[in-house]
Every structure is written in C-alpha cells, then in structure tokens.
C-alpha atoms as a PDB file:
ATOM      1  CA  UNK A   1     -94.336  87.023-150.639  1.00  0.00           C
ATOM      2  CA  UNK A   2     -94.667  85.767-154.279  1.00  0.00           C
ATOM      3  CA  UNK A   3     -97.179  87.431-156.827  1.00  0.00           C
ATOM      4  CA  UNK A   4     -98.092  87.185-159.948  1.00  0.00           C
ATOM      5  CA  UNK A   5    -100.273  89.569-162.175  1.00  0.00           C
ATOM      6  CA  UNK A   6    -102.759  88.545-165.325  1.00  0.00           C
ATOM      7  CA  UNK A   7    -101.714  91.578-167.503  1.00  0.00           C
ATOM      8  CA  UNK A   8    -105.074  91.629-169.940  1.00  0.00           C
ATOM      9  CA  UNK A   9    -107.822  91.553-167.235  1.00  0.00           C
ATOM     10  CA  UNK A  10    -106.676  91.722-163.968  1.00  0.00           C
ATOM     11  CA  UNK A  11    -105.072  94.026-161.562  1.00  0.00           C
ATOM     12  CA  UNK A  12    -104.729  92.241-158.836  1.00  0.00           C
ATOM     13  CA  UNK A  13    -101.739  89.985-158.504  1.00  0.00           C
ATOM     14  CA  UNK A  14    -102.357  86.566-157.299  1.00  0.00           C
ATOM     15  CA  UNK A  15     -99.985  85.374-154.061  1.00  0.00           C
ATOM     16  CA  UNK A  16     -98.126  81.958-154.736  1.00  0.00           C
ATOM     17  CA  UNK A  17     -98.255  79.214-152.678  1.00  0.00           C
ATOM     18  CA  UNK A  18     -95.769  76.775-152.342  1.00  0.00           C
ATOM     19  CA  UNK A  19     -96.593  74.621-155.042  1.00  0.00           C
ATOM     20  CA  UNK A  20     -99.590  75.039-157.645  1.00  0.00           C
ATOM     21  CA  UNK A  21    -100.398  74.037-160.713  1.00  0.00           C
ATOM     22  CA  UNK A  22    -101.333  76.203-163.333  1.00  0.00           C
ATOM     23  CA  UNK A  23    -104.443  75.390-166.055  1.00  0.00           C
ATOM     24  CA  UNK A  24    -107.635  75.081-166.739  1.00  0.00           C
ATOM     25  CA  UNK A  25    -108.832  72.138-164.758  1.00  0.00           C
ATOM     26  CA  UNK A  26    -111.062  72.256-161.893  1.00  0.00           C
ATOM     27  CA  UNK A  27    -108.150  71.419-159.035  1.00  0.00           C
ATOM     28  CA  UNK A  28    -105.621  73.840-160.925  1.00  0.00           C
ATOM     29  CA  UNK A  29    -104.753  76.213-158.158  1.00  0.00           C
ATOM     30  CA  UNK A  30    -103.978  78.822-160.736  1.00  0.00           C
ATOM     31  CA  UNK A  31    -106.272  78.801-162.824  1.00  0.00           C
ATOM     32  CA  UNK A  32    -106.609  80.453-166.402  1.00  0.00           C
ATOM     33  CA  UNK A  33    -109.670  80.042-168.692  1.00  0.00           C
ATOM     34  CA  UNK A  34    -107.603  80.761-171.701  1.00  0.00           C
ATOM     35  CA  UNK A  35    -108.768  77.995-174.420  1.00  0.00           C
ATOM     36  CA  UNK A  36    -104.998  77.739-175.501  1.00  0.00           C
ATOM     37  CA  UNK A  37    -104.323  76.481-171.624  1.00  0.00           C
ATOM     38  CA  UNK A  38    -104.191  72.743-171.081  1.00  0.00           C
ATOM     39  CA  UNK A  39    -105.994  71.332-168.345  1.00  0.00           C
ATOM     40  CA  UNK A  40    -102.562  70.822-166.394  1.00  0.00           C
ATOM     41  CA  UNK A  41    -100.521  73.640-168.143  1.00  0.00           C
ATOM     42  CA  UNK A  42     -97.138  74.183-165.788  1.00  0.00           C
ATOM     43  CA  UNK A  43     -96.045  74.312-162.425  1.00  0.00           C
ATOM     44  CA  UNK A  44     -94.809  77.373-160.305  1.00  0.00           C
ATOM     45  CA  UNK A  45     -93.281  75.857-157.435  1.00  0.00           C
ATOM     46  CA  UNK A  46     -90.575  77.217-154.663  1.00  0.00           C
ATOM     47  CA  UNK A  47     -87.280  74.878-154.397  1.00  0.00           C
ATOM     48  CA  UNK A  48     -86.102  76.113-151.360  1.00  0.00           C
ATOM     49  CA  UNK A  49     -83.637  78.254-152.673  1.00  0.00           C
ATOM     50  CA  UNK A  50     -86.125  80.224-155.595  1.00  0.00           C
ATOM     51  CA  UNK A  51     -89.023  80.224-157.764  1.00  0.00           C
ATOM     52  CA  UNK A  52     -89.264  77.881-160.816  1.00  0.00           C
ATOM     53  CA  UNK A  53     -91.423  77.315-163.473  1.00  0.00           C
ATOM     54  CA  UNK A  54     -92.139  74.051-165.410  1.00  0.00           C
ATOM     55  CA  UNK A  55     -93.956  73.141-168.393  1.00  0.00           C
ATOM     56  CA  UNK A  56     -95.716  70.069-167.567  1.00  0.00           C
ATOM     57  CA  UNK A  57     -95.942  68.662-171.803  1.00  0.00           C
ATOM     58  CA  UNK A  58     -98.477  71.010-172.225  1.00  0.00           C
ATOM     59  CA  UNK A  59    -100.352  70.845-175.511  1.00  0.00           C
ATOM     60  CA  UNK A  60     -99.439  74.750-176.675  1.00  0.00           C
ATOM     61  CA  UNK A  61     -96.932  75.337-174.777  1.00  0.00           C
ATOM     62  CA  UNK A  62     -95.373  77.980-172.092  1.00  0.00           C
ATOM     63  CA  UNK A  63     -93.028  81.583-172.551  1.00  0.00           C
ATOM     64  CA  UNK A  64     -90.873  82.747-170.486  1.00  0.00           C
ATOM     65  CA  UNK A  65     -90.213  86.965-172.036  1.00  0.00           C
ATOM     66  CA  UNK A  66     -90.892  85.557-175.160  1.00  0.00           C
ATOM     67  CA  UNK A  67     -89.043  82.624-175.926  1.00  0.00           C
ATOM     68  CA  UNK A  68     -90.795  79.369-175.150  1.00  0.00           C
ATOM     69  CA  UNK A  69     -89.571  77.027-172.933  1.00  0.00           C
ATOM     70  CA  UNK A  70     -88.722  73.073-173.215  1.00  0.00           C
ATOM     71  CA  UNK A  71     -91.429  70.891-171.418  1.00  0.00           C
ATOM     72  CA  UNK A  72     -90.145  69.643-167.760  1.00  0.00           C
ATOM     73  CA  UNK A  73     -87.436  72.127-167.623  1.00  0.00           C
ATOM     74  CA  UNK A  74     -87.644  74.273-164.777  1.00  0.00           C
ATOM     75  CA  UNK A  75     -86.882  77.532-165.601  1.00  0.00           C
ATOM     76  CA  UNK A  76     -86.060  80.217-162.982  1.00  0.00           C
ATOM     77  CA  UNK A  77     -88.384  83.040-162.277  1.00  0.00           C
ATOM     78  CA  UNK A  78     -87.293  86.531-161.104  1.00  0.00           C
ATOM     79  CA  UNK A  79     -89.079  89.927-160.766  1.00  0.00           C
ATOM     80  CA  UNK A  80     -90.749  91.747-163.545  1.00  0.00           C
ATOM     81  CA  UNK A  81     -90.384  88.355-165.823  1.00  0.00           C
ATOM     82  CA  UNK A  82     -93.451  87.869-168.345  1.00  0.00           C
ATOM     83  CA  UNK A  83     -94.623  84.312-168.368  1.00  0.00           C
ATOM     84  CA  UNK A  84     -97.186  83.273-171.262  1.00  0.00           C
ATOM     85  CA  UNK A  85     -99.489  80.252-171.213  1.00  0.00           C
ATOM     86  CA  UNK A  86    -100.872  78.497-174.325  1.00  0.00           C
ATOM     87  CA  UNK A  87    -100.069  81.315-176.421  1.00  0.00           C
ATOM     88  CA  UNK A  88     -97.790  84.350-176.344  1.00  0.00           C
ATOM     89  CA  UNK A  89    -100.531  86.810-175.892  1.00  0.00           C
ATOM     90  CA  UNK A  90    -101.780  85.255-172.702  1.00  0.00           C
ATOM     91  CA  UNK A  91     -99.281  86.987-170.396  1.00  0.00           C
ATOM     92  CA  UNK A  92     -98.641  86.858-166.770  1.00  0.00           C
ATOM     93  CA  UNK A  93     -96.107  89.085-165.110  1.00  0.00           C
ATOM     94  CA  UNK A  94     -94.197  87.998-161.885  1.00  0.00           C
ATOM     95  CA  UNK A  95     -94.745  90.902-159.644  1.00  0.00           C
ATOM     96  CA  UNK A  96     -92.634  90.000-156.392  1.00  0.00           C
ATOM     97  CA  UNK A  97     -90.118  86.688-156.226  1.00  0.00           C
ATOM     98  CA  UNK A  98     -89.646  86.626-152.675  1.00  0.00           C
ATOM     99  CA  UNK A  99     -89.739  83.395-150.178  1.00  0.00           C
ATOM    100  CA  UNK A 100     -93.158  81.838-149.431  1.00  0.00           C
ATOM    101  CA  UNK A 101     -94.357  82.370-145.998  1.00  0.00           C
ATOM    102  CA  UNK A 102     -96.736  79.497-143.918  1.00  0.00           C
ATOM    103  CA  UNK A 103    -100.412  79.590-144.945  1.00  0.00           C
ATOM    104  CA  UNK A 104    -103.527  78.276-144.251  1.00  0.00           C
ATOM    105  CA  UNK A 105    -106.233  77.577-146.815  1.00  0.00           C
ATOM    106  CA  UNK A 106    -109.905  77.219-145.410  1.00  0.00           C
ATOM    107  CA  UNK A 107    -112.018  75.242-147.379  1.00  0.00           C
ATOM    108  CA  UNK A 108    -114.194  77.951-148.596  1.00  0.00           C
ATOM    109  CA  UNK A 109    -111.101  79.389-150.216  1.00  0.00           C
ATOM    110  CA  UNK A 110    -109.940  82.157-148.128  1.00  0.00           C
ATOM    111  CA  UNK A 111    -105.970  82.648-147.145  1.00  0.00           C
ATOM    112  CA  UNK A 112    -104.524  83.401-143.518  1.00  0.00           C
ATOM    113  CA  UNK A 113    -100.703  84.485-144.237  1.00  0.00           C
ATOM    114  CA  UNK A 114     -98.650  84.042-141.123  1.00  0.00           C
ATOM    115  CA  UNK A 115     -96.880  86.917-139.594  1.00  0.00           C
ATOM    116  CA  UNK A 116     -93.076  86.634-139.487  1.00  0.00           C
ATOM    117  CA  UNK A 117     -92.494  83.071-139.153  1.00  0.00           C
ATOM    118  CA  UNK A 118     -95.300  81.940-137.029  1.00  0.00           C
ATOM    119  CA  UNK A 119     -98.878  81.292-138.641  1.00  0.00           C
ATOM    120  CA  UNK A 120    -101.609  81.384-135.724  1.00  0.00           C
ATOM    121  CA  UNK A 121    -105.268  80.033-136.435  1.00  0.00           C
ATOM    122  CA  UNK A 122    -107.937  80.898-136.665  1.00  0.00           C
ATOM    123  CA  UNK A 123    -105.935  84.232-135.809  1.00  0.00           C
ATOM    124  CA  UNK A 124    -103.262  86.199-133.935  1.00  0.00           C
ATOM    125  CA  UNK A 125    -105.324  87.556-131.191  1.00  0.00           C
ATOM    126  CA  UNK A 126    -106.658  84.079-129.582  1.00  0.00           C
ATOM    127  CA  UNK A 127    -104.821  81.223-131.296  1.00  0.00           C
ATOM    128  CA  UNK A 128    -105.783  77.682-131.032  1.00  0.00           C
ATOM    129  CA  UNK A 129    -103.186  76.333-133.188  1.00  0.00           C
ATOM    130  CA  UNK A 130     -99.789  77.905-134.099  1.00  0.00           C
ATOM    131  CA  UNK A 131     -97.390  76.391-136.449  1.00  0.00           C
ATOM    132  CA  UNK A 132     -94.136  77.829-136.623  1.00  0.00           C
ATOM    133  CA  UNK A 133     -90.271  76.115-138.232  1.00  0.00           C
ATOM    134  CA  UNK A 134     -87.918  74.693-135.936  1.00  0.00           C
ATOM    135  CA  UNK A 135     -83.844  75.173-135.730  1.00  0.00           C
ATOM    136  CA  UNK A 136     -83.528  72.122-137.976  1.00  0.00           C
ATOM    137  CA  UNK A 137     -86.327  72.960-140.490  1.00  0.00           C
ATOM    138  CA  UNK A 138     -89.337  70.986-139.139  1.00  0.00           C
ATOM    139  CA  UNK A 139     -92.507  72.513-139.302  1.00  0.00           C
ATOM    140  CA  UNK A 140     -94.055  72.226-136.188  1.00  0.00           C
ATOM    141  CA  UNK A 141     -97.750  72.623-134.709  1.00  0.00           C
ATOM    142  CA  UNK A 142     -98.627  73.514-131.073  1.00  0.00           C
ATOM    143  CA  UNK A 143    -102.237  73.679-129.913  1.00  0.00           C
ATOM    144  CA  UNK A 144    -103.089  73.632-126.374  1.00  0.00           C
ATOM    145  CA  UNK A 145    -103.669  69.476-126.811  1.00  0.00           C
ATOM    146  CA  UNK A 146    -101.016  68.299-129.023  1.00  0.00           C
ATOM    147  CA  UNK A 147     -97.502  69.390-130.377  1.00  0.00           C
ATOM    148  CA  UNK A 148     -95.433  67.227-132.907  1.00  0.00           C
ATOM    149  CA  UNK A 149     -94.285  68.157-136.848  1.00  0.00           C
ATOM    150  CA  UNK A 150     -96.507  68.792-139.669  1.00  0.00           C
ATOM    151  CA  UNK A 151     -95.854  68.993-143.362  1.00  0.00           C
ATOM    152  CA  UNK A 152     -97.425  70.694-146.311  1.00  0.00           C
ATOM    153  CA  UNK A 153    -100.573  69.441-146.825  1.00  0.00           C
ATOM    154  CA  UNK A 154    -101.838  68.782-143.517  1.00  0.00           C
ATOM    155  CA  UNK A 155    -105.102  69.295-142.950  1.00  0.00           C
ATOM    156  CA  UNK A 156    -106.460  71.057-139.076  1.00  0.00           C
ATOM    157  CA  UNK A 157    -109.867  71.062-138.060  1.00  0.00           C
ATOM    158  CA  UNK A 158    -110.866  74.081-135.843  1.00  0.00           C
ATOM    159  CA  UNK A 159    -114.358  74.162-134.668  1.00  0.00           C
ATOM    160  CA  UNK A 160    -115.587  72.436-137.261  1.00  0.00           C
ATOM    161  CA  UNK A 161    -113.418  74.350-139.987  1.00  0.00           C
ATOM    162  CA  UNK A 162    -110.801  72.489-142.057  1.00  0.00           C
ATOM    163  CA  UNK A 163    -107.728  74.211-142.858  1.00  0.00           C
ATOM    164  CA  UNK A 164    -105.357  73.122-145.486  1.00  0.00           C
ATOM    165  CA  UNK A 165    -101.298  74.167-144.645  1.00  0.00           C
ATOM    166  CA  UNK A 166     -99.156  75.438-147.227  1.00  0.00           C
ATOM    167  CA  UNK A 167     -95.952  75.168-145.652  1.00  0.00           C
ATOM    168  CA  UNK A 168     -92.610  75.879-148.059  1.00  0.00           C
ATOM    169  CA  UNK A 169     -89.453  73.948-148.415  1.00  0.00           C
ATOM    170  CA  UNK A 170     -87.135  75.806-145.747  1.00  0.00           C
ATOM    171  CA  UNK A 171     -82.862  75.717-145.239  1.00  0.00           C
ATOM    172  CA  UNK A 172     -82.545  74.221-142.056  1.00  0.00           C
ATOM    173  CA  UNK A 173     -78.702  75.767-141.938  1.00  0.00           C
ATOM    174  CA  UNK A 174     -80.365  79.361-141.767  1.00  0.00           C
ATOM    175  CA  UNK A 175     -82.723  79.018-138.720  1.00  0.00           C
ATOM    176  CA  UNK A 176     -81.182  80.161-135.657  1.00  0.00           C
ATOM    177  CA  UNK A 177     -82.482  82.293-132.841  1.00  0.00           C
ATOM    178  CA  UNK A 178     -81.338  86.011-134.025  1.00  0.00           C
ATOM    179  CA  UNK A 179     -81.914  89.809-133.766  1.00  0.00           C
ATOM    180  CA  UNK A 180     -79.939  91.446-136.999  1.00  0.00           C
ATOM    181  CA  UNK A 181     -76.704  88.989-136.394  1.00  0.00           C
ATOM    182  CA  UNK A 182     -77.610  88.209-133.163  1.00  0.00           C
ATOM    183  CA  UNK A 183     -77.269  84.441-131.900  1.00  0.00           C
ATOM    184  CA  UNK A 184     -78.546  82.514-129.460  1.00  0.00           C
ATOM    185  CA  UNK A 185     -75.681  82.500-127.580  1.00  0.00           C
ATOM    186  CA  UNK A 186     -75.414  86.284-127.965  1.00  0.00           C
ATOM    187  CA  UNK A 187     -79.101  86.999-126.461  1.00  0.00           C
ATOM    188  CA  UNK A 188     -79.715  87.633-122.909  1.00  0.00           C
ATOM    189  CA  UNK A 189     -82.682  88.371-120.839  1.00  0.00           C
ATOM    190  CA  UNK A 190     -83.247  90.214-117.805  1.00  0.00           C
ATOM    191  CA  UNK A 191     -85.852  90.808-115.261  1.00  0.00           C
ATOM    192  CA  UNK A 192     -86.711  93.074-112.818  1.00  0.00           C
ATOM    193  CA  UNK A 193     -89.311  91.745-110.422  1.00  0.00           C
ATOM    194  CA  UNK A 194     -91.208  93.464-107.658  1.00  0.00           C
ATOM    195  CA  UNK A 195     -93.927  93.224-105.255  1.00  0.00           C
ATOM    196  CA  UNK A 196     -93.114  89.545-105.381  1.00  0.00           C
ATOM    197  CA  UNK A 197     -93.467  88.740-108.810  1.00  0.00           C
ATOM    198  CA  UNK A 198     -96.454  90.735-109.684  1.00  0.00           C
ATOM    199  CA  UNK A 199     -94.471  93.468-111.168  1.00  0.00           C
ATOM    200  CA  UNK A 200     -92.264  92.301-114.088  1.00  0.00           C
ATOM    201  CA  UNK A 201     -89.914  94.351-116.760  1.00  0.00           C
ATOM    202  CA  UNK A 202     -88.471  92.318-119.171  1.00  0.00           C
ATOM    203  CA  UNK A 203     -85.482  93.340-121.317  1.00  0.00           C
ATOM    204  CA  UNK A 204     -83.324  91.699-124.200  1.00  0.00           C
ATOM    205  CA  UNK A 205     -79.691  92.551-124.519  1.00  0.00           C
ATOM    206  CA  UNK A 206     -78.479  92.516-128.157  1.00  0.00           C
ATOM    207  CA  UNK A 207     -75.339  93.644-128.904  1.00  0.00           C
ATOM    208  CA  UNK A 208     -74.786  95.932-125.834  1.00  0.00           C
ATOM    209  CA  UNK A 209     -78.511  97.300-126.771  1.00  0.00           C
ATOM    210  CA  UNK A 210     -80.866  97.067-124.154  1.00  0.00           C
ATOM    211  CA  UNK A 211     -84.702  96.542-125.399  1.00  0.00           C
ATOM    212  CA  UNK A 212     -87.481  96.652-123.304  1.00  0.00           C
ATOM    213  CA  UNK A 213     -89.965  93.248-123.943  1.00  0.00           C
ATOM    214  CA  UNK A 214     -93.994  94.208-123.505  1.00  0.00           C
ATOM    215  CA  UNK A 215     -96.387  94.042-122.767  1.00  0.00           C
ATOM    216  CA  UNK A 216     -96.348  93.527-119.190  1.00  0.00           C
ATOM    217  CA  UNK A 217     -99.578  91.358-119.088  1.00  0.00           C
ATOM    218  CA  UNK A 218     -97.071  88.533-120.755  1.00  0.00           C
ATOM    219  CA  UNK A 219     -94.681  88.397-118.296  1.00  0.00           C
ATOM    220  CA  UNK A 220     -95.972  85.777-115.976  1.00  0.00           C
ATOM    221  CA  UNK A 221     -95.304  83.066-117.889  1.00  0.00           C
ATOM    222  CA  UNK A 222     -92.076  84.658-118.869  1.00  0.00           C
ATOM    223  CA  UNK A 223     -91.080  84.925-114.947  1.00  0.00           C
ATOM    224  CA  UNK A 224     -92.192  81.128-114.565  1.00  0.00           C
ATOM    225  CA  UNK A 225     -90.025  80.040-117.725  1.00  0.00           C
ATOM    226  CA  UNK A 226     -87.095  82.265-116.378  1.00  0.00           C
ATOM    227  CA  UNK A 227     -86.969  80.874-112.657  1.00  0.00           C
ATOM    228  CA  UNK A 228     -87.055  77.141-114.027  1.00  0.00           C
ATOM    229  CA  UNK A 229     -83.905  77.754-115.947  1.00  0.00           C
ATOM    230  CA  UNK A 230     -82.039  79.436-113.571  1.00  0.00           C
ATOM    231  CA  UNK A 231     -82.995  77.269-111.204  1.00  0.00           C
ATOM    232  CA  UNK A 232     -82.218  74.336-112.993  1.00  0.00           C
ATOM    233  CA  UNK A 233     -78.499  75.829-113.875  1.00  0.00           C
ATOM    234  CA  UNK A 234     -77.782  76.082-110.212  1.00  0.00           C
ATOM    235  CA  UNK A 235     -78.986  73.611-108.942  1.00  0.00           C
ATOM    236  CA  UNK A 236     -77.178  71.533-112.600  1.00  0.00           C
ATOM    237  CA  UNK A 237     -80.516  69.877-112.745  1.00  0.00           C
ATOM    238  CA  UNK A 238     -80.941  67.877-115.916  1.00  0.00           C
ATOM    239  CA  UNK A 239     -84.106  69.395-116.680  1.00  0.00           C
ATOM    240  CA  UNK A 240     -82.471  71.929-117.607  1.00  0.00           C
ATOM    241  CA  UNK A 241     -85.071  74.179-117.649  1.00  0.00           C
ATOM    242  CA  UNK A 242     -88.577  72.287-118.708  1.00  0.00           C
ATOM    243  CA  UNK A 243     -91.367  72.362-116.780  1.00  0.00           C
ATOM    244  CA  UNK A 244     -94.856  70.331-117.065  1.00  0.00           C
ATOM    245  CA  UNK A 245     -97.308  72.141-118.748  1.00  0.00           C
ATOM    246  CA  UNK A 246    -100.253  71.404-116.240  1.00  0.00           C
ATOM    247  CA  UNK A 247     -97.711  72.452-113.650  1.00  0.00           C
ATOM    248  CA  UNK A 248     -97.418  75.752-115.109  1.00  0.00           C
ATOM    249  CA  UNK A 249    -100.840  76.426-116.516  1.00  0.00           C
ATOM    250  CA  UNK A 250    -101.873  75.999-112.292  1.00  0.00           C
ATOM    251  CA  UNK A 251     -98.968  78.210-110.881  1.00  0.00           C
ATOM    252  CA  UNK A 252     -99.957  80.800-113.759  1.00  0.00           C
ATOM    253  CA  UNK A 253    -103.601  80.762-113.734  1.00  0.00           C
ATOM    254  CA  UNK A 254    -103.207  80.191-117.621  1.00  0.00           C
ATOM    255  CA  UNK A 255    -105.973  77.041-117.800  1.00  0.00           C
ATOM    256  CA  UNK A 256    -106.884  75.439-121.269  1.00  0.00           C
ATOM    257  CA  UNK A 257    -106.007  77.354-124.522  1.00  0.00           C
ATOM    258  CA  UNK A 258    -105.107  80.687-122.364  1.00  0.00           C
ATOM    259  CA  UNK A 259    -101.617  78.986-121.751  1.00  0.00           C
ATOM    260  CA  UNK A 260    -101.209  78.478-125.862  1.00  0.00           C
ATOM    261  CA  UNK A 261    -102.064  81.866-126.533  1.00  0.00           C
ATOM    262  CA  UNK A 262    -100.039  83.087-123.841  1.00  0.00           C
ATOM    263  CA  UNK A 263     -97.133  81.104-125.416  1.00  0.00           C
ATOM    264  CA  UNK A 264     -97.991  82.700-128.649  1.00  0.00           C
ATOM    265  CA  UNK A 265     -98.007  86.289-127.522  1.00  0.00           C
ATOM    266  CA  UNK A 266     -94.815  85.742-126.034  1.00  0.00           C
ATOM    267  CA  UNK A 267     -92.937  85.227-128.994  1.00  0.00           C
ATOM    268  CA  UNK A 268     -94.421  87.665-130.287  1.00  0.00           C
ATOM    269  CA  UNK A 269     -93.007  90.002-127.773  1.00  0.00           C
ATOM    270  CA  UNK A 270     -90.175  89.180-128.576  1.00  0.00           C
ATOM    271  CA  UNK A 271     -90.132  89.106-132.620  1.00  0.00           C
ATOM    272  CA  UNK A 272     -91.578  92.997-131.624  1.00  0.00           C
ATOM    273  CA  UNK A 273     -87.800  93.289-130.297  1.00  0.00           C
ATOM    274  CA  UNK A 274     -86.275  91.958-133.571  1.00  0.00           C
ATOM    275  CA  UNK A 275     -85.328  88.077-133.054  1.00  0.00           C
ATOM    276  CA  UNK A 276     -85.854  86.446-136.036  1.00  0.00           C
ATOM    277  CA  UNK A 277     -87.454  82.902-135.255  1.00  0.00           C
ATOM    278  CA  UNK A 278     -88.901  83.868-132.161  1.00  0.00           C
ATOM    279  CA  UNK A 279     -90.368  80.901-131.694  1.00  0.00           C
ATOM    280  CA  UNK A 280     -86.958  79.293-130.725  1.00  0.00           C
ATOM    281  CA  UNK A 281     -87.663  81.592-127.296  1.00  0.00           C
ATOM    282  CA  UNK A 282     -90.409  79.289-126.226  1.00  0.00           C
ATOM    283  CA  UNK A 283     -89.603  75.787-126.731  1.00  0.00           C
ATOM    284  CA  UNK A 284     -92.608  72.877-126.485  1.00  0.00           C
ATOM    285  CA  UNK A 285     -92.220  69.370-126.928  1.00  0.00           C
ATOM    286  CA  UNK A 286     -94.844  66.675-126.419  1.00  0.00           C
ATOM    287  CA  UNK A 287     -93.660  63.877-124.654  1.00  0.00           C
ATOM    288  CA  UNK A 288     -93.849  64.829-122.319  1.00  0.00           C
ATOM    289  CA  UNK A 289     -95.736  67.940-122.341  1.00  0.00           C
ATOM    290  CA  UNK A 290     -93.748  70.601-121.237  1.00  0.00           C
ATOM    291  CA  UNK A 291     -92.477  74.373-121.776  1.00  0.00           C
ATOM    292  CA  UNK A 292     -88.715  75.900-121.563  1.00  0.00           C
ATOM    293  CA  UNK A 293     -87.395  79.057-122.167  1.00  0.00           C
ATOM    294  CA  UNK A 294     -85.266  78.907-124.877  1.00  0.00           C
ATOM    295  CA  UNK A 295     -82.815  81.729-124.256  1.00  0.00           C
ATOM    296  CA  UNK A 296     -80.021  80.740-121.977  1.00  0.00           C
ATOM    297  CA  UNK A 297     -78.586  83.770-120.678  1.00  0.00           C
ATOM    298  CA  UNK A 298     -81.007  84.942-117.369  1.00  0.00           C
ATOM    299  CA  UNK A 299     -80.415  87.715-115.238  1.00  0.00           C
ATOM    300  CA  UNK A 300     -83.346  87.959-112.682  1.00  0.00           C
ATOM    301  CA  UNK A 301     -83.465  91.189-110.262  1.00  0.00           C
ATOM    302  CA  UNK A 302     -85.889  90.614-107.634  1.00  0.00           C
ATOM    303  CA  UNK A 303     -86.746  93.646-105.344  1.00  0.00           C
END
C-alpha cells in the first residue's frame, strides 16, 4: 500500500489512507509541524485509478521534484517523487504508489490493514465484523447480526471500541471471482465426503489444476453450502442455493458469531488457493438472512 517518507527526520514512511489532509492543524491526518505548513496545506487522496496531490491555496505553497505546483490542481504522484510543503527544503518522498487497501482506525489511533481484500475486526482469528467489496463495488459489512453496505467513514462499535473505516474508491468493472485469469464461470469445486459427512476434502479446479482447500475443520459449512446448491439445481428450485442462516447455524453447530467467523475462514481458504475476491465464494445478504455458495460448478463424491 501507499507510503510516504519525511526525508529530514524520519525513517519511517507513513501508510496513506484514502483521503487525508496534509498540515499543521489538529484534524490534519498528515501532519507536519513545519512553520512554513498551513494549517490545511494539500490533499493526498486516491481517485480510483491513482494517487493525486492537491494544493488546497495554501499560504507557501507545495513542490512536486522541485517545481511548485498551481493551487487545486491535482497533480499525479508516482514512486520515488519528492513532494515539498511550505518550502522546498521540507521534503517528503513517495515511497510506494500502490492501491489503498480497507482499514480500520481505532480511536486511540492505531491501524488494522485488511488482508487481501477482506478487513476482519477486531482481527483475523475471531472476527466479529468483516467488511469486504462486492462484484459491483459496494463495500459491504457482515457481522453475525447485520449485513448491508458501508462507505468510508463509517464508524463500528466493537465492545465498546469505535472503529473508523477507511475504505478506497474501487472499479466495479474489475471485481470478479478469479484465480490468475480464472472466472467465476471457470471455477469448480469438488468434494469428497465420507463417514457421512464427517470426513470432507475440498478441492478447486482452475484451469485443469486441481488445489486442495484446508483446513478440514472448515468444511462443514462448506458441505452445507454445497448440498443447498446442488440441490437446488436439481430440483430447479428458485432458491437457488440460499439457505436461512439460523437454519444453518443449527444443522452446523455454528451458534452466534462462530457461524461469522466460520464464514470468514472460509474465504480465506479459499484466497489461500489464489481466488482473488474470495469473498464472492460466500455470498450473505440480509433480507432475509441467509448464506449461498457462490461458486456454481459442484461436484460432490459421497462414499
């Protein structure tokens, strides 16, 4: 993700969010003590397609390498670039230009960067709240309560904690299901199930390649998800595959959050595997509350 480096006094390069402002004021995100640096100096901001940088009328003005810039003229920024701020001395160098990533800011300050394309709070190992993009460029949060779209800004209270989301400007013509230049339509899934359903190997066929999905521990809900759509495809059932989440939480076992984290662990089985968006393999809506698998080609091999 995006960095940026104070050259004079500091090493460490500062990750960009989104959007942030860039000065000396108390709510500047970025901010530089410099006496030459207006309260509201610029703007580094990400447009969806790259970085930019804007003056914002600033009393001594901005450089971009050297040459300063015209106020409210976005300028754009690419690696190794050496941005000034109230005077040419005061130099910043842009350290890394690529896309933002989903975060969360907790009030005290503190960052969680989401893994891949799915940000899980207060972590990855027992999510309460996931928020991850969906095939048409929503952001959208899950929790084992609620599900519905978010945007930057949003504020989530977990146990008592506020967390701010970050949540950049995405292409919604670039989100598909994938492994490499695998599509949806190119992904299947097979199981092998024994001892009636308490044995489960998953695998992912990409391409002719045959991965193996694990752990194992994940694949009840997987089996569940799996059954419904076939099922459903048989039997041409409109559902189509969805299945009440109270339904499945009692056939599974998975009660309260433990069917949200299993849900989360899932997809991350199979991002482990290489789809890109894995969240598009577990699909949740909220009215009315209910789980499908998203992957459409099933093969299931019970023993």
């Amino acid at each position: 993700m995006a960095r940026i480096r104070k050259r004079q006094s500091d090493p460490v390069a500062v990750v960009l969010l989104p959007n942030q402002v860039v000065g000396r004021g108390h709510d500047c995100r970025l901010r530089d003590r410099d006496p030459h640096v207006s309260g509201h100096h610029a703007e580094l901001r990400w447009s969806g397609r790259r970085w930019e940088l804007e003056d914002l009328s600033s009393h001594n003005g901005t450089w971009v390498d050297g040459v300063r810039v015209r106020p409210r003229q976005p300028v754009a920024l690419v690696d190794e670039m050496v941005l000034a701020f109230g005077r040419p001395e005061n130099e910043w160098e842009v350290v890394d230009t690529a896309p933002p990533v989903p975060v969360a800011e907790c009030g005290d300050g503190s960052l969680i960067v989401a893994r891949g394309d799915i940000l899980a709070l207060p972590g990855d190992e027992e999510p309460m709240v996931t928020v991850h993009r969906t095939g048409d460029g929503v952001w959208w949060l899950e929790s084992a309560d609620e599900a519905g779209p978010v945007t930057t800004g949003t504020m989530v209270t977990i146990d008592g904690v506020p967390w701010t989301l970050h949540l950049p400007v995405v292409q919604a013509s670039t989100l598909t299901l994938q492994a490499a230049a695998a599509t949806p339509g190119s992904v299947q899934l097979r199981l092998q199930v024994q001892q009636e359903g308490r044995h489960v190997d998953a695998f992912v066929v990409l391409d002719g390649d045959e991965l193996a999905v694990g752990p194992r521990s994940n694949h009840q809900l997987l089996l569940a998800l799996a059954r419904a759509r076939v099922e459903d495809r048989l039997q041409r059932d409109p559902r189509e595959g969805w299945r009440d989440q109270a339904a499945l939480s009692a056939a599974t076992g998975l009660e309260g959050n433990a069917l949200n984290v299993a849900v989360h662990r899932l997809r991350r089985c199979f991002e482990a595997v290489g789809l890109r968006d894995a969240a598009a393999a577990v699909e949740r809506r909220s009215a009315p509350r209910e789980l499908r698998l998203g992957i459409e080609e099933i093969f299931i091999d019970e023993r």
